[in-house]
Structure formats: C-alpha cells, structure tokens
Protein backbone atom coordinates (compact mmCIF):
# COMPACT_ATOMS: atom_id res chain seq x y z
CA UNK A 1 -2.49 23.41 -15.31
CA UNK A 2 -5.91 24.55 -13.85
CA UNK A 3 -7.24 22.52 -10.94
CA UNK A 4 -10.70 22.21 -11.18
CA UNK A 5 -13.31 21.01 -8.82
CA UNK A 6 -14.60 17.35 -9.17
CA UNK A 7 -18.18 19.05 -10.37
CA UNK A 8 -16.32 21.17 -12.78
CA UNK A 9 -14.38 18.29 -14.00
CA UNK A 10 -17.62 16.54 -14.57
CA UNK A 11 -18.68 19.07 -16.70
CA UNK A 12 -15.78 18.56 -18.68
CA UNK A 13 -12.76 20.48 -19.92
CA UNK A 14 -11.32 21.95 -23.47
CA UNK A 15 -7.84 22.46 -24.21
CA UNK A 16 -5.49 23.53 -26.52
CA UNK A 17 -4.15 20.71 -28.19
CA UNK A 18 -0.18 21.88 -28.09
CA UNK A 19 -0.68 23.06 -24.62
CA UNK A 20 -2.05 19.28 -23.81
CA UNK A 21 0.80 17.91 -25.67
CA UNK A 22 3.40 19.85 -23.84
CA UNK A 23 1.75 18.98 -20.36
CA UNK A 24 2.01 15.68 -21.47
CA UNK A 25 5.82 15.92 -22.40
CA UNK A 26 6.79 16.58 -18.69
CA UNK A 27 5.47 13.60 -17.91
CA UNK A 28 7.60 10.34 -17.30
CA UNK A 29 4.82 8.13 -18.70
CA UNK A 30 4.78 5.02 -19.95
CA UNK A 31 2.20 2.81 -20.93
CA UNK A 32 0.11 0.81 -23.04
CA UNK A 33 -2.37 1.19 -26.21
CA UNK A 34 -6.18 0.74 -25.34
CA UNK A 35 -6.92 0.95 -29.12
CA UNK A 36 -5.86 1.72 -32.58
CA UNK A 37 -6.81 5.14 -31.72
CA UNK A 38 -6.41 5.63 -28.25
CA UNK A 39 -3.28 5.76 -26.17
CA UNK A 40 -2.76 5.48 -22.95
CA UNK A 41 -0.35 5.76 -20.28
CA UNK A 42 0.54 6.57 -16.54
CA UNK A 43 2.38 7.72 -13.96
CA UNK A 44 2.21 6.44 -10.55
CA UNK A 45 0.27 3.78 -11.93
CA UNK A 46 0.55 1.05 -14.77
CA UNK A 47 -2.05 0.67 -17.31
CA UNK A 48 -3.74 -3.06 -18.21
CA UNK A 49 -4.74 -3.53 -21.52
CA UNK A 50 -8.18 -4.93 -21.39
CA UNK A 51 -10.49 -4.08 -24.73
CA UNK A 52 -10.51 -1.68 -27.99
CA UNK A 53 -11.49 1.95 -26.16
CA UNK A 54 -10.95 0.77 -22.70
CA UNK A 55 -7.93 0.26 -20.20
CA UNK A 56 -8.14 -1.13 -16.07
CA UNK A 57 -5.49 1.27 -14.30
CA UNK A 58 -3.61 -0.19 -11.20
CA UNK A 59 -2.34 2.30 -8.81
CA UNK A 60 0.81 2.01 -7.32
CA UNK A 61 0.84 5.64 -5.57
CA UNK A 62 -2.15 7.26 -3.80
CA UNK A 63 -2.24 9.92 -6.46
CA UNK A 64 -2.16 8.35 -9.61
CA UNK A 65 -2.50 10.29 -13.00
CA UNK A 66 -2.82 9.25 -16.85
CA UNK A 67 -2.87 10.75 -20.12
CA UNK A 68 -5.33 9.77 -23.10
CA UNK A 69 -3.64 11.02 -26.12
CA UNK A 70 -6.43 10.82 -28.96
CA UNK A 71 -6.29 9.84 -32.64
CA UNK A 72 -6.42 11.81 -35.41
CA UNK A 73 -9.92 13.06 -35.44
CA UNK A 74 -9.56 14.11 -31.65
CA UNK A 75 -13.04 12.71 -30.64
CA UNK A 76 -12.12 9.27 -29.27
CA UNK A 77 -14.08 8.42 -26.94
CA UNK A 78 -12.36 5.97 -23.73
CA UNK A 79 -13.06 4.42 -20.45
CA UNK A 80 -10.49 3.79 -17.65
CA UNK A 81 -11.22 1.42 -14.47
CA UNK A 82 -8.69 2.83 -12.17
CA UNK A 83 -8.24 0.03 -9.34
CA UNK A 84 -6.05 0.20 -6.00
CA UNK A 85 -7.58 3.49 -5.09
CA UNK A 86 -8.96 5.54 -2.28
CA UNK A 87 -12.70 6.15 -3.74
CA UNK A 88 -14.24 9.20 -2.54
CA UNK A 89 -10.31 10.34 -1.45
CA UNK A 90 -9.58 11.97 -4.68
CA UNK A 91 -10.43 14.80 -6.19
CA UNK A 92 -9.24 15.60 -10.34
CA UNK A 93 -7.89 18.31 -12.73
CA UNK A 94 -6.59 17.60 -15.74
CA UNK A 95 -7.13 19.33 -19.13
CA UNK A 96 -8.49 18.38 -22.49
CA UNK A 97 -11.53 16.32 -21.84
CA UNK A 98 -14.85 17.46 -23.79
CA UNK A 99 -17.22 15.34 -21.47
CA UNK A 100 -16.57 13.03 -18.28
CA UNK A 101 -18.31 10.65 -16.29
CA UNK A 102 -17.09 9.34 -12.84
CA UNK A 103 -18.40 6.74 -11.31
CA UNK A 104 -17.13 5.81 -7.54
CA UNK A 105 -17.18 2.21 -5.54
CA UNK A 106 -14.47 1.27 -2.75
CA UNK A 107 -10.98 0.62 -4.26
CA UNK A 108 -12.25 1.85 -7.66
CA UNK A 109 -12.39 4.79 -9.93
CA UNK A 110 -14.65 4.51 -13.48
CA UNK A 111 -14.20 7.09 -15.93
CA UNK A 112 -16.01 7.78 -19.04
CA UNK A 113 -14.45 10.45 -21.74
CA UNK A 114 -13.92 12.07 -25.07
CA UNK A 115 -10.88 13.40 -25.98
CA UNK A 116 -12.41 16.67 -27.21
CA UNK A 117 -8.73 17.27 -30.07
CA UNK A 118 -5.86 15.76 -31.36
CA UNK A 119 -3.61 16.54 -28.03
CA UNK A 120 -5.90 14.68 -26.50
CA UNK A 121 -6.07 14.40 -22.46
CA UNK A 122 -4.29 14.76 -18.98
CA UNK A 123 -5.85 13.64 -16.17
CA UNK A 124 -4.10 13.71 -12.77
CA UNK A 125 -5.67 13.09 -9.14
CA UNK A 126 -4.97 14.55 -5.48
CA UNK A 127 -5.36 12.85 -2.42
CA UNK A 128 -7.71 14.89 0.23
CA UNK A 129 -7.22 12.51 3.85
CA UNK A 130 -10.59 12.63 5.69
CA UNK A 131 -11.73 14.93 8.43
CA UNK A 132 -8.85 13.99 11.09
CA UNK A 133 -6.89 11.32 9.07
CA UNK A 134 -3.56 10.59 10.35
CA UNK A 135 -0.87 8.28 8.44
CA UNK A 136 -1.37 4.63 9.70
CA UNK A 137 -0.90 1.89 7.38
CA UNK A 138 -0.93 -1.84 7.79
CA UNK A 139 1.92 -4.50 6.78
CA UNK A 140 2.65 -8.12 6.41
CA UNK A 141 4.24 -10.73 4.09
CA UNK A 142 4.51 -13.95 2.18
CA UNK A 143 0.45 -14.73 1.61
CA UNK A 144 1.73 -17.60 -0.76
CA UNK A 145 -2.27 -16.83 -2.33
CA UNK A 146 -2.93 -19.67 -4.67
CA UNK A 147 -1.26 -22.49 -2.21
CA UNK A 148 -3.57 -24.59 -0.26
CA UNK A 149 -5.00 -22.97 2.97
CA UNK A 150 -3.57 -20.13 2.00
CA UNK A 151 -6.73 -18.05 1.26
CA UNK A 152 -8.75 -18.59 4.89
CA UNK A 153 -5.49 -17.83 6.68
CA UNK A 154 -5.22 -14.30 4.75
CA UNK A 155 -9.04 -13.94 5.31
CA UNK A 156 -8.48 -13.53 8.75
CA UNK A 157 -5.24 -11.63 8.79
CA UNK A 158 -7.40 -9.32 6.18
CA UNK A 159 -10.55 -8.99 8.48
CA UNK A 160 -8.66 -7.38 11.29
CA UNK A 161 -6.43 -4.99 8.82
CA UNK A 162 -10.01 -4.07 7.06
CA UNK A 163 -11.48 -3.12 10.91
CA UNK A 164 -8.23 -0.92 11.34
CA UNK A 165 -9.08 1.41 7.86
CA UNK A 166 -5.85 1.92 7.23
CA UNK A 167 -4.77 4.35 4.58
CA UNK A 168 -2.69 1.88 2.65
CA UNK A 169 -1.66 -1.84 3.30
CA UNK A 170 2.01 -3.65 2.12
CA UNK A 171 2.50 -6.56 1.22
CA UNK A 172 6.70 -7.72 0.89
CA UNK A 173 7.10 -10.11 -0.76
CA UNK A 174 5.67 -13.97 -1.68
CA UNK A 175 2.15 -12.85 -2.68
CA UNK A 176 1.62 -15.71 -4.19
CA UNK A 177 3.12 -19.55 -3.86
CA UNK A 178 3.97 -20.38 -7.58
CA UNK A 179 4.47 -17.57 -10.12
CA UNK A 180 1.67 -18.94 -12.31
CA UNK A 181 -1.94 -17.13 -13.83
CA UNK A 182 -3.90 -18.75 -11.82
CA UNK A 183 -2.54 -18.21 -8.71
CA UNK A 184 -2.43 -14.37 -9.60
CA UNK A 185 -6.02 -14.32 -10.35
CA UNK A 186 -6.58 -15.43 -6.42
CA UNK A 187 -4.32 -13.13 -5.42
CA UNK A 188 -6.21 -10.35 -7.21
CA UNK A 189 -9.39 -11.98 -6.05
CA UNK A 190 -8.93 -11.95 -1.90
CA UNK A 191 -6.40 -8.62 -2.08
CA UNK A 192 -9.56 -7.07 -3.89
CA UNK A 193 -11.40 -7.27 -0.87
CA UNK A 194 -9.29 -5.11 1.60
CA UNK A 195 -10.77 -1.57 2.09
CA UNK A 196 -7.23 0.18 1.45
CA UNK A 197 -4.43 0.29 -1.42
CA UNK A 198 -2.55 -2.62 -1.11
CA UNK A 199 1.12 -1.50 -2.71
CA UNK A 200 3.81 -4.83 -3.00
CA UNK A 201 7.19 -5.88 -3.07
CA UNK A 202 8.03 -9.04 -5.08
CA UNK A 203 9.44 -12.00 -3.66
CA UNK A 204 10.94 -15.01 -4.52
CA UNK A 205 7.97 -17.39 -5.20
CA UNK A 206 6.62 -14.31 -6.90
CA UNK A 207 9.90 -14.49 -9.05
CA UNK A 208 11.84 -17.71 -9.31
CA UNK A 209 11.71 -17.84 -13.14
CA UNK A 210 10.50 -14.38 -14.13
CA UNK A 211 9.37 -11.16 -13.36
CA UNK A 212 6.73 -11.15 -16.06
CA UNK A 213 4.01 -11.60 -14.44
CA UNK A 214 4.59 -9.59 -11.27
CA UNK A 215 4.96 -6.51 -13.74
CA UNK A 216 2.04 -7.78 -15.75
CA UNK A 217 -0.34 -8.05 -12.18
CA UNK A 218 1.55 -5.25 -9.83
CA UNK A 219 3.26 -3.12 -12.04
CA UNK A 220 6.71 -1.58 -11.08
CA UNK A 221 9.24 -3.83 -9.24
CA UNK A 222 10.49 -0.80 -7.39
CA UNK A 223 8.69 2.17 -6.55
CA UNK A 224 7.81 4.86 -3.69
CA UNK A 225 4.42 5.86 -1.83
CA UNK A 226 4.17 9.04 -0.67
CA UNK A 227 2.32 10.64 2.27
CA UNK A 228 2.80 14.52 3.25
CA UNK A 229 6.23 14.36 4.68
CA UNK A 230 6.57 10.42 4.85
CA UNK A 231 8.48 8.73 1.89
CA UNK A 232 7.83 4.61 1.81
CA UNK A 233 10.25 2.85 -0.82
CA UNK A 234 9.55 -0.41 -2.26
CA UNK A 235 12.29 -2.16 -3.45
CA UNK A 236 13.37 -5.23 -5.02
CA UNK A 237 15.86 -7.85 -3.55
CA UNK A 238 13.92 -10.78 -4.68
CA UNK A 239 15.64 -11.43 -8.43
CA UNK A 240 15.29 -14.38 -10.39
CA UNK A 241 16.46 -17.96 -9.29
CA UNK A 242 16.86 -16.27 -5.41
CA UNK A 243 19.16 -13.62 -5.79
CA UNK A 244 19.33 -11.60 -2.84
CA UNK A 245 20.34 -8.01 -4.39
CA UNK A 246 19.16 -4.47 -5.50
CA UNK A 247 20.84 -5.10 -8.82
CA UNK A 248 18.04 -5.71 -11.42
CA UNK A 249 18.25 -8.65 -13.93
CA UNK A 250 19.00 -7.51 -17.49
CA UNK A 251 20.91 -4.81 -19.17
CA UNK A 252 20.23 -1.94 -16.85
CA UNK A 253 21.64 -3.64 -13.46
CA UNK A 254 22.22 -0.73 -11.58
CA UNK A 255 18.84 1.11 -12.36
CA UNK A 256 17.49 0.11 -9.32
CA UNK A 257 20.78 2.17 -7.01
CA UNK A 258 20.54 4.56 -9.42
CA UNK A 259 16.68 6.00 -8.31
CA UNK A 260 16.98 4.55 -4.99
CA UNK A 261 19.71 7.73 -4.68
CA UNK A 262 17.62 10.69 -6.11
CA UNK A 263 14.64 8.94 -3.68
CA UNK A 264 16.90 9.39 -0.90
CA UNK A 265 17.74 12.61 -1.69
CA UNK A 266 14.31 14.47 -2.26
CA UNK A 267 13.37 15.52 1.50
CA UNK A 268 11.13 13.90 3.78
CA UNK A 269 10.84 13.64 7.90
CA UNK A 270 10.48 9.49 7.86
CA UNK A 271 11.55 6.87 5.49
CA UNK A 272 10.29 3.68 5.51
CA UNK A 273 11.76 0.56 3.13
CA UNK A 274 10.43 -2.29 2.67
CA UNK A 275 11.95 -5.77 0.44
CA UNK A 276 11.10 -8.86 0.97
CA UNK A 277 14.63 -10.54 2.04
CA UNK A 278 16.06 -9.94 5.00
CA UNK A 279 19.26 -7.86 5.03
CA UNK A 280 21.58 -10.05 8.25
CA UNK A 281 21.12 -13.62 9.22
CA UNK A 282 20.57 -16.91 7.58
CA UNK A 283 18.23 -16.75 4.42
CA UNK A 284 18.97 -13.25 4.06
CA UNK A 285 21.00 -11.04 1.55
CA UNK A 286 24.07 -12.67 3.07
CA UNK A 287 23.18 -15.82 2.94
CA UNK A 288 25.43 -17.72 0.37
CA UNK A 289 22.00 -19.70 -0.52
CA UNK A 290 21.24 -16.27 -1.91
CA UNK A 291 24.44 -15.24 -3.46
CA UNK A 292 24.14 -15.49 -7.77
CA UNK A 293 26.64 -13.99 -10.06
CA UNK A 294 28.56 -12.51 -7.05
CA UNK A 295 30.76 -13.20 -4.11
CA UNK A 296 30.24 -12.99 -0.55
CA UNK A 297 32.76 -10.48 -0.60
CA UNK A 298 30.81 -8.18 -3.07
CA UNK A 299 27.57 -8.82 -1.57
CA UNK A 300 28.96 -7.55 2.02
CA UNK A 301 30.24 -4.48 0.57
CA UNK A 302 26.75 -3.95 -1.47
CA UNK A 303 24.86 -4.50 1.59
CA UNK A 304 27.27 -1.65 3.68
CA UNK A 305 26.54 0.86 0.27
CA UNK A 306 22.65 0.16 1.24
CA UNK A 307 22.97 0.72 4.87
CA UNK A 308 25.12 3.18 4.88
CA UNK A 309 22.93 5.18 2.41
CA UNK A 310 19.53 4.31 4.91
CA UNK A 311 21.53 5.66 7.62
CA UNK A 312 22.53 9.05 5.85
CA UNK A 313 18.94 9.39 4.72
CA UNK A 314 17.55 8.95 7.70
CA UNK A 315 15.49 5.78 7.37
CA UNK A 316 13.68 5.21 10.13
CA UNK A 317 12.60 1.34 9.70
CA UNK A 318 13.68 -1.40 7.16
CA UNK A 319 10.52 -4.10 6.78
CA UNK A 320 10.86 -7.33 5.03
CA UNK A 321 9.65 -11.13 5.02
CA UNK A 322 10.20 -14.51 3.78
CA UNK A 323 10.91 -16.11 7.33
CA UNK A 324 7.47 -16.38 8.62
CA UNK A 325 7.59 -15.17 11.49
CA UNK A 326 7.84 -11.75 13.34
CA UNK A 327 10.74 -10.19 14.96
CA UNK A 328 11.87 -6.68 15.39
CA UNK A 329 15.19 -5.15 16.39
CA UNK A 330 17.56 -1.93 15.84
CA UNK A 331 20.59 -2.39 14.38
CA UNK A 332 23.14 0.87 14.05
CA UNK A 333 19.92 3.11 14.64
CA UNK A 334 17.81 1.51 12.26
CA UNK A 335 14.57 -0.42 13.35
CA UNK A 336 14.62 -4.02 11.17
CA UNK A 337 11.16 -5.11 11.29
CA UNK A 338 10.59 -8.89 10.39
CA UNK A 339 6.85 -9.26 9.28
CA UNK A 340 5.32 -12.50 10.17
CA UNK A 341 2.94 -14.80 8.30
CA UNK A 342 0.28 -12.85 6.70
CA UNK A 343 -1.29 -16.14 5.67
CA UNK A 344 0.33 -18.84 3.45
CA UNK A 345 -0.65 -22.68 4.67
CA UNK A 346 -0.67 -23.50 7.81
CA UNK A 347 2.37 -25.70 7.84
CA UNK A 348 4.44 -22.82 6.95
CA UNK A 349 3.06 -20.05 9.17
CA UNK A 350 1.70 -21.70 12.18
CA UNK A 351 -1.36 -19.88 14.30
CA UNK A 352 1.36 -18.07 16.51
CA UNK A 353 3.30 -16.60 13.30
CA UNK A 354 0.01 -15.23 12.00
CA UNK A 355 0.50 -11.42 12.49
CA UNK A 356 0.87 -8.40 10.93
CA UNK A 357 2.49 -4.61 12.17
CA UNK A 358 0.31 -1.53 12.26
CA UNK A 359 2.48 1.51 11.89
CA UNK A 360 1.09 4.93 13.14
CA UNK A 361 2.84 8.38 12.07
CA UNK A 362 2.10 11.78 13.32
CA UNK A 363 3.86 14.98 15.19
CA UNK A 364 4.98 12.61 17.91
CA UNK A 365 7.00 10.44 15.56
CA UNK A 366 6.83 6.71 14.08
CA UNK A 367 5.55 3.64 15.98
CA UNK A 368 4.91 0.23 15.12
CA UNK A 369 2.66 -2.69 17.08
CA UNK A 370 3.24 -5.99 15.89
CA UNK A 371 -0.32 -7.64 16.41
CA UNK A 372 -0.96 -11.33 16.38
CA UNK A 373 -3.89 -13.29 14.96
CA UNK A 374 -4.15 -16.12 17.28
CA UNK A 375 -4.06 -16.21 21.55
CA UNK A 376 -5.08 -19.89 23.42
CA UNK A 377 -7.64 -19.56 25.67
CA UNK A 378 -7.56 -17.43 28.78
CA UNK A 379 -4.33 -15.97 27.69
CA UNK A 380 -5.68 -13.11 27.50
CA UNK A 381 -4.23 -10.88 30.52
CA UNK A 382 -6.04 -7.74 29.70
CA UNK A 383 -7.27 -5.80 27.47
CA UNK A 384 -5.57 -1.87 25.96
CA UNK A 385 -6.39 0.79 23.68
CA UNK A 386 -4.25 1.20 20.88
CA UNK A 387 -3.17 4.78 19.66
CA UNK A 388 -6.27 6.28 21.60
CA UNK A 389 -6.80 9.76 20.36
CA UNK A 390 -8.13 12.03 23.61
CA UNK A 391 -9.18 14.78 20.93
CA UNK A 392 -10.75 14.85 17.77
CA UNK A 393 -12.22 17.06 15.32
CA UNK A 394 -16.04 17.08 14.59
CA UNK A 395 -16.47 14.76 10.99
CA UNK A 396 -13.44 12.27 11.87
CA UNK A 397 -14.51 9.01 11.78
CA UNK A 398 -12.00 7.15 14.25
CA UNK A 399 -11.87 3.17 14.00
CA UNK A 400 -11.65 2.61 17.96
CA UNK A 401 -8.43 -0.44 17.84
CA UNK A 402 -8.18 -2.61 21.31
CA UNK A 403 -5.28 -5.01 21.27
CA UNK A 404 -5.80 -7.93 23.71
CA UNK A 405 -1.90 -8.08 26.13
CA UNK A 406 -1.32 -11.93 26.35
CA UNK A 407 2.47 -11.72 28.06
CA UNK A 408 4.86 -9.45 25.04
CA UNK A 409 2.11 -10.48 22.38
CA UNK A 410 -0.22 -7.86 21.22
CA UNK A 411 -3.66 -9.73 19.34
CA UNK A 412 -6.51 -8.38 17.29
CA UNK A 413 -9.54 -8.81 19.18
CA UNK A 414 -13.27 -7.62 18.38
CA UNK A 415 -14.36 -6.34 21.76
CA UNK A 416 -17.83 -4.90 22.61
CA UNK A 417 -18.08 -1.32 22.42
CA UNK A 418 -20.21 0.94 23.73
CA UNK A 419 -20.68 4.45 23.96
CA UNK A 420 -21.24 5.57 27.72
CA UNK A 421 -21.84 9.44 27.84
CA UNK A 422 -22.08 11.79 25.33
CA UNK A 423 -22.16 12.95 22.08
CA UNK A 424 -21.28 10.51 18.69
CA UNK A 425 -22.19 7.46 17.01
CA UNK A 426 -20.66 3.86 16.92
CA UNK A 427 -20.83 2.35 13.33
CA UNK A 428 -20.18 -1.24 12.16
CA UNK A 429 -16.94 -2.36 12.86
CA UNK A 430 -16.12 -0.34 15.77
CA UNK A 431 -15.97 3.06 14.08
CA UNK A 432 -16.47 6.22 16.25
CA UNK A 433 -18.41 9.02 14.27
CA UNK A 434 -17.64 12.55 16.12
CA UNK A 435 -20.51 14.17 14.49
CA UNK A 436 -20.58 16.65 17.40
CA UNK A 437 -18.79 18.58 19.78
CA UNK A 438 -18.43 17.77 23.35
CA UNK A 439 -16.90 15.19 25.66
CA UNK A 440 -17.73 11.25 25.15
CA UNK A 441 -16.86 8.60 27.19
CA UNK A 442 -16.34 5.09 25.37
CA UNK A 443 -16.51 1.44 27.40
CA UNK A 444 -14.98 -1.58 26.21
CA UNK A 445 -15.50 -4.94 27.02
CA UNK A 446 -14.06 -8.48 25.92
CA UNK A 447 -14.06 -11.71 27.98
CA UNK A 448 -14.86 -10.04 31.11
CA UNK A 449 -12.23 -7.43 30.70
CA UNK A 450 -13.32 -3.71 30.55
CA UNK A 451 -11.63 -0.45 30.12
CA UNK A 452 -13.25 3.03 29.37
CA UNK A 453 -11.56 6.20 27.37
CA UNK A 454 -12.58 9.73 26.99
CA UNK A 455 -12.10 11.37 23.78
CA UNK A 456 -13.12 15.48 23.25
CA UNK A 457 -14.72 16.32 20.61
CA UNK A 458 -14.33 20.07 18.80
C-alpha cells in the first residue's frame, strides 16, 4: 500500500478494485452498515451506526483505520466522524478514494469521500508524536458519571489531567454508576471534554446485567494501545452479576486468555495492564463475593496462570480500581497500582481519595506519581517540579507540571509561572513553547513557595 501525504490524500486516490479488495481481506475488520450501499468497518476502532451514508468512528487505538467497501455502482459517496482521536497527530494513506475532505477539531477526525469503484476504500492512519513528545499518559477509575455529584468531582480530576496533555488517558473500570442510556450519554458528554484519547476498561456498575451497552458506547471489552515499544492491555475482569475473571460470558469463555497470550508474546520493552478489579485482598478476584460459576480453588489457580504469565512477559505494572482509593505496592516484581477516586459522589470517594497517577516512559524507564486533588490549608510543605526536562528540542511544546509535597501526598496545583531569562514563550495553561534555541530559566511560585529550573533549548 502507498503512503501518501495528508495533501496528496486530499487530492484523493484511485485504485484497482481487486487490489482494494485484497488489502481489505488482510484485515481483521469488523463492523457495521452505514447504508444500503455502504459498508463499513474497522480495526482498532468500532464503528457507530448513526444515518444512511454516514458512520461516528470511536477509536480504541491511537492509529485507527477503516474500510468503506462501496455498492455496486462504486460511486457511493460517505462521511465518517472519527472520535477519540489525536487531531492534527495523524497523518493518512489508504487507497481507493476518488475525492476526500478532512476536516480537523480536538478529539475529532471528519471525513468526506467517494468510493471511486466497486472495491471500494481503505483508509488507515499513523500516529506522528509532536516535536519532543515523550509517552506520558494519565489514569484513574470508577467516575460512576451519571450518579449524583459525580460530574463536578470528575470536572476537577479532568481539569488537572487536561493541564498535563497527556497522550492518552484510562479509565478502569465503573465509568458510569448504573448501566443505563442516560447515564452513558453523560459519560460521553464530560469524557468528551478531555484533550486526550480516553481508552476504558469495564467495570462492574458498567456491567451488572450486560455488556451491551459498554460495547455499544466503548467498543471492545478487551483490547491493547500501543506506543513505540510500550504495549498497554486492557482487559476485562468485570463480568456480569460481579464475576471477578478473564473468562468472558458466553460461548467463547476462554477468548479473552486466548489473545491475552499472542499479546504477550509480540515484543515490547514495558507492559502495562490495566482491569478494573483488584487481583489480592478483599473485593478483589479472590474475594468469594466475586467468585460465580467457580470455586475458590479454581479462581486461585486462574489468578497464578495470570501472574505467572505478567511475570514471564515482563509486565511492568498491573492498574485497577473499584476501591476508591489509591495505593501502590510490588508484589513478586510487579508494581500493583490501586487508582483512587477519579470522581464518583462524594460519599464514596471522599476529597482525600480524589486522585489520579501520571505515568511517564522514556530511555530511563517507567515511573508513576500518584497525584491528589485535594490538600487542607497550609499543608502545603513545598512546592517540586515534576519530570523536569533540562533539554529540549526547538518546536516542543512542554506542559511545565509542579506537584505541591504535603507529607507522602503529591497534589495538582496551578502555580504562577514565569519565564525569568531567555528565550520561549509561556502559553495558557502552563505550556512552555521552545520556539528557540538557547538557555531559559523558568520561576515558579504558589502560596509563597518558589522554585526556579533551567531547561536548554537546541
């Protein structure tokens, strides 16, 4: 397949129809019709059947792709909203396409097309990380959207992940309260508004009854993210009526092992999983509360297959929710993160539970920082840079993160910032704009606290 440039792609592409339709072969697709005419389907994505001619596209990867296969008289013309994206991150090839249209807005990708034959179209995307991007991505749990107070604790949780600019965000588990439509459509509503992917694990409010609506709103109940050489897994331990297991509901019930094994086998230099029960502990896998269709016996010997398979693979951290509150600990070289409230009411995560864990991954390795929401008055000790970066290339744009140190809690704060000597810009929200080389000297203040940082730029 030819790649072509976005401005070519524009332009728009001819193809063979049997070479289209043996692209399209390779591909594990599967979808949904847009129209009598039109079909439509992804990969790394799941396609939402909104109108005649027309399709919204959820991501569930950073580089999504889709395939319009066109009706008999090869001209149909289509539009795809593809959603959960990085606008302005990805650039497109993709063959048979007679004329295109792209429009771009954060989070979302409109495309306008004919099918120019019968073989109709493939469209696939690459991502292209900005001018000194690193990996860094953002993760909580149980928002319980839809429940009462819900929705203004997640709105702050979600104003200090957008000031971060994360590549991607996670969510494990309990994104809503009660697996119901409406409650979805405020989930979609407030997640909308975070300036990065959010990709999901399902939970048990999301999942009591049915899984139906997850897959309807989020797509796959099981899937991976990729990032250069960093593999995060999403998996499902969250069945119906709170069963704690990988085995899936239905009559596939070992699906689920069954990829998890050819994930862990393609290679990668960190692994991250995330579910949304925890694996030890009350209220966790091995919890008999948790325990369906199985014995404790069988579940302890399912939950030594899983760990004994993370360990082989090299899994660096295991994530999850549903408690509400944040821990973190390594168990048999393993780093179990706990992820605290990322909003749900008030009476179920409390100020001090409202947190979430920034994870940074580079050349030096994986780190986390669990950062909390709230701090009382004057506890606040002092104040710290977070993953300061002493050089950077001209172009990067570089969110500058402070963490205020109130005893072993970390918390967002929004300090003043101010750029003391040399070259660069400060944009809103505490973004540093290296737009030329040099040496710059940045001060930072918050409730009488300063600290300064040097950063070179070339």
């Amino acid at each position: 397949m030819k790649e072509m440039t976005r401005r070519e792609f524009l332009k728009g592409m001819a193809a063979a129809g049997a070479g289209v339709a043996a692209g399209m072969a390779a591909w594990p697709f599967g979808g949904a019709r847009a129209s009598e005419e039109l079909k439509i389907s992804a990969r790394g994505a799941f396609v939402r059947q909104r109108g005649e001619g027309f399709a919204r596209v959820r991501a569930i990867s950073l580089e999504p792709g889709f395939r319009i296969q066109g009706g008999a008289a090869g001209t149909d013309a289509f539009k795809i909203e593809l959603t959960n994206v990085r606008a302005g991150r990805l650039s497109f090839y993709g063959k048979g396409v007679e004329t295109a249209e792209i429009r771009e807005s954060e989070g979302t990708v409109v495309l306008r097309a004919n099918a120019s034959q019968p073989g109709g179209a493939v469209l696939e995307t690459a991502y292209n990380p900005a001018s000194g991007e690193r990996l860094n991505f953002i993760a909580f749990s149980d928002t319980h959207l839809g429940a009462d107070g819900a929705t203004e604790q997640f709105s702050r949780v979600r104003r200090q992940v957008n000031l971060r600019r994360p590549v991607f965000v996670v969510n494990a588990g309990d994104n809503v309260d009660v697996d119901e439509p409406a409650q979805w459509n405020v989930f979609e509503t407030e997640t909308a508004k975070l300036v990065a992917p959010l990709f999901t694990t399902i939970g048990n409010h999301d999942s009591y009854l049915s899984t139906k609506l997850y897959r309807e709103r989020m797509g796959a109940l099981y899937y991976a993210v990729d990032y250069g050489d960093t593999q995060v897994l999403l998996l499902d331990n969250a069945q119906k009526h709170n069963d704690a297991t990988l085995r899936m509901d239905g009559p596939k019930p070992d699906e689920q092992w069954e990829w998890l094994e050819e994930q862990l086998a393609r290679p990668a230099a960190h692994r991250f999983v995330f579910f949304h029960f925890p694996v030890y502990g009350n209220r966790s896998m091995l919890d008999p509360m948790y325990i369906r269709n199985t014995t404790l016996e069988e579940r302890e010997k399912e939950v030594e297959r899983m760990i004994g398979m993370f360990r082989a693979a090299g899994v660096e951290y295991v994530c999850f929710g549903h408690k509400h509150s944040a821990r973190r600990e390594e168990i048999e070289g393993i780093i179990h993160i706990q992820l605290g409230g990322g909003g749900a009411p008030p009476d179920r995560t409390g100020e001090r539970d409202l947190n979430f864990v920034h994870f940074f991954v580079d050349e030096k390795g994986a780190r986390d920082y669990t950062v909390h929401i709230h701090s009382e008055p004057g506890e606040i000790e002092s104040i710290e840079f977070c993953e300061w970066r002493e050089s950077l290339p001209v172009g990067a744009k570089e969110p500058i993160i402070v963490h205020g140190v109130a005893g072993d809690r970390l918390v967002a704060v929004e300090p003043e910032l101010k750029i003391l000597s040399g070259p660069g810009t400060l944009e809103a929200g505490g973004v540093f704009s290296a737009d030329a080389p040099g040496r710059t000297l940045i001060g930072c203040s918050h409730g009488g606290l300063c600290i300064e940082a040097m950063a070179t730029i070339e």
